[in-house]
Protein backbone atom coordinates (compact mmCIF):
# COMPACT_ATOMS: atom_id res chain seq x y z
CA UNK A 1 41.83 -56.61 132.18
CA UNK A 2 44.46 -54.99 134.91
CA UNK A 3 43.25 -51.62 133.93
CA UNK A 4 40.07 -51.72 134.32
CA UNK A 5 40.12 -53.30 137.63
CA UNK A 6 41.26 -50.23 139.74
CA UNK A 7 38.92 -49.39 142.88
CA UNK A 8 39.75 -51.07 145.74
CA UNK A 9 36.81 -51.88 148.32
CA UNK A 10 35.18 -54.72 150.19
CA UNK A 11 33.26 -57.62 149.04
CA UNK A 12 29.56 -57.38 149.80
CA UNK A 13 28.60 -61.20 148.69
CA UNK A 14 30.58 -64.52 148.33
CA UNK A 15 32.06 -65.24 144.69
CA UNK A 16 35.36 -66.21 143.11
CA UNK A 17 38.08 -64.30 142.24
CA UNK A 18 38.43 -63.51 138.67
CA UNK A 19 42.47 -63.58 138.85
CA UNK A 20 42.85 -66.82 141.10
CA UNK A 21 39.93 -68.29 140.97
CA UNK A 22 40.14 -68.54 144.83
CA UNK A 23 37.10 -68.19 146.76
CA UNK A 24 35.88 -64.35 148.30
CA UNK A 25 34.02 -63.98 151.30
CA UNK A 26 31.85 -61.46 151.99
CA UNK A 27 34.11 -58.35 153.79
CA UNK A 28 37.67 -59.92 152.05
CA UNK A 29 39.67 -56.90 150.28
CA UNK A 30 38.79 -56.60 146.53
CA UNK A 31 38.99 -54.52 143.40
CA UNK A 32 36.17 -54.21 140.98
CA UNK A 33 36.11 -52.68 137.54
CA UNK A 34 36.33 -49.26 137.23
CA UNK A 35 32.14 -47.77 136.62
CA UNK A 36 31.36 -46.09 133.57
CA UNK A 37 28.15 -44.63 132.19
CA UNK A 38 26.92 -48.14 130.86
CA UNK A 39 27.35 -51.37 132.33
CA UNK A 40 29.88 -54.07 131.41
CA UNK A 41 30.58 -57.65 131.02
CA UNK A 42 32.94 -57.84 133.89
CA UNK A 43 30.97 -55.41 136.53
CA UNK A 44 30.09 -58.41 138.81
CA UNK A 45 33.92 -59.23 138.85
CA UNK A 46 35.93 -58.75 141.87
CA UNK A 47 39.83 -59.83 142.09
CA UNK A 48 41.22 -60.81 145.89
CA UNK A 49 43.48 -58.00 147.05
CA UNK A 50 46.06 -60.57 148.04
CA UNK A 51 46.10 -62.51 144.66
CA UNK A 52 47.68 -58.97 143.65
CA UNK A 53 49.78 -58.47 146.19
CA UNK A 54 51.40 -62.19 145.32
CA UNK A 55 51.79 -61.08 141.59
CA UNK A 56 53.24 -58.16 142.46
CA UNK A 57 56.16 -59.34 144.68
CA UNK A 58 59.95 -58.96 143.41
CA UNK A 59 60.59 -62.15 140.90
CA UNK A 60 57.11 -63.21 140.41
């Protein structure tokens, strides 16, 4: 799942995060899967910037 979640962007609706499971808001910082030429499972999936910036802190 971590790689194909790579572009960074905005949310542009409410959801949850598919990491956390915490809440987004509408403008929170996100990453979305990566497009291709057909559609997947996960494109409606967002995951909070900040539940990747906790997992990626020194001794996590």
């Amino acid at each position: 799942m971590a790689n194909s979640f790579g572009y960074g962007g905005v949310a542009t609706c409410a959801g949850l995060c598919a990491m956390s499971g915490q809440p987004v808001n509408r403008g929170d910082r996100v990453y979305r899967p990566r497009q291709g030429k057909s559609r997947t499972s996960n494109a409606c999936a967002v995951i909070l910037a900040a539940a990747i910036e906790i997992e990626a802190r020194p001794g996590r």
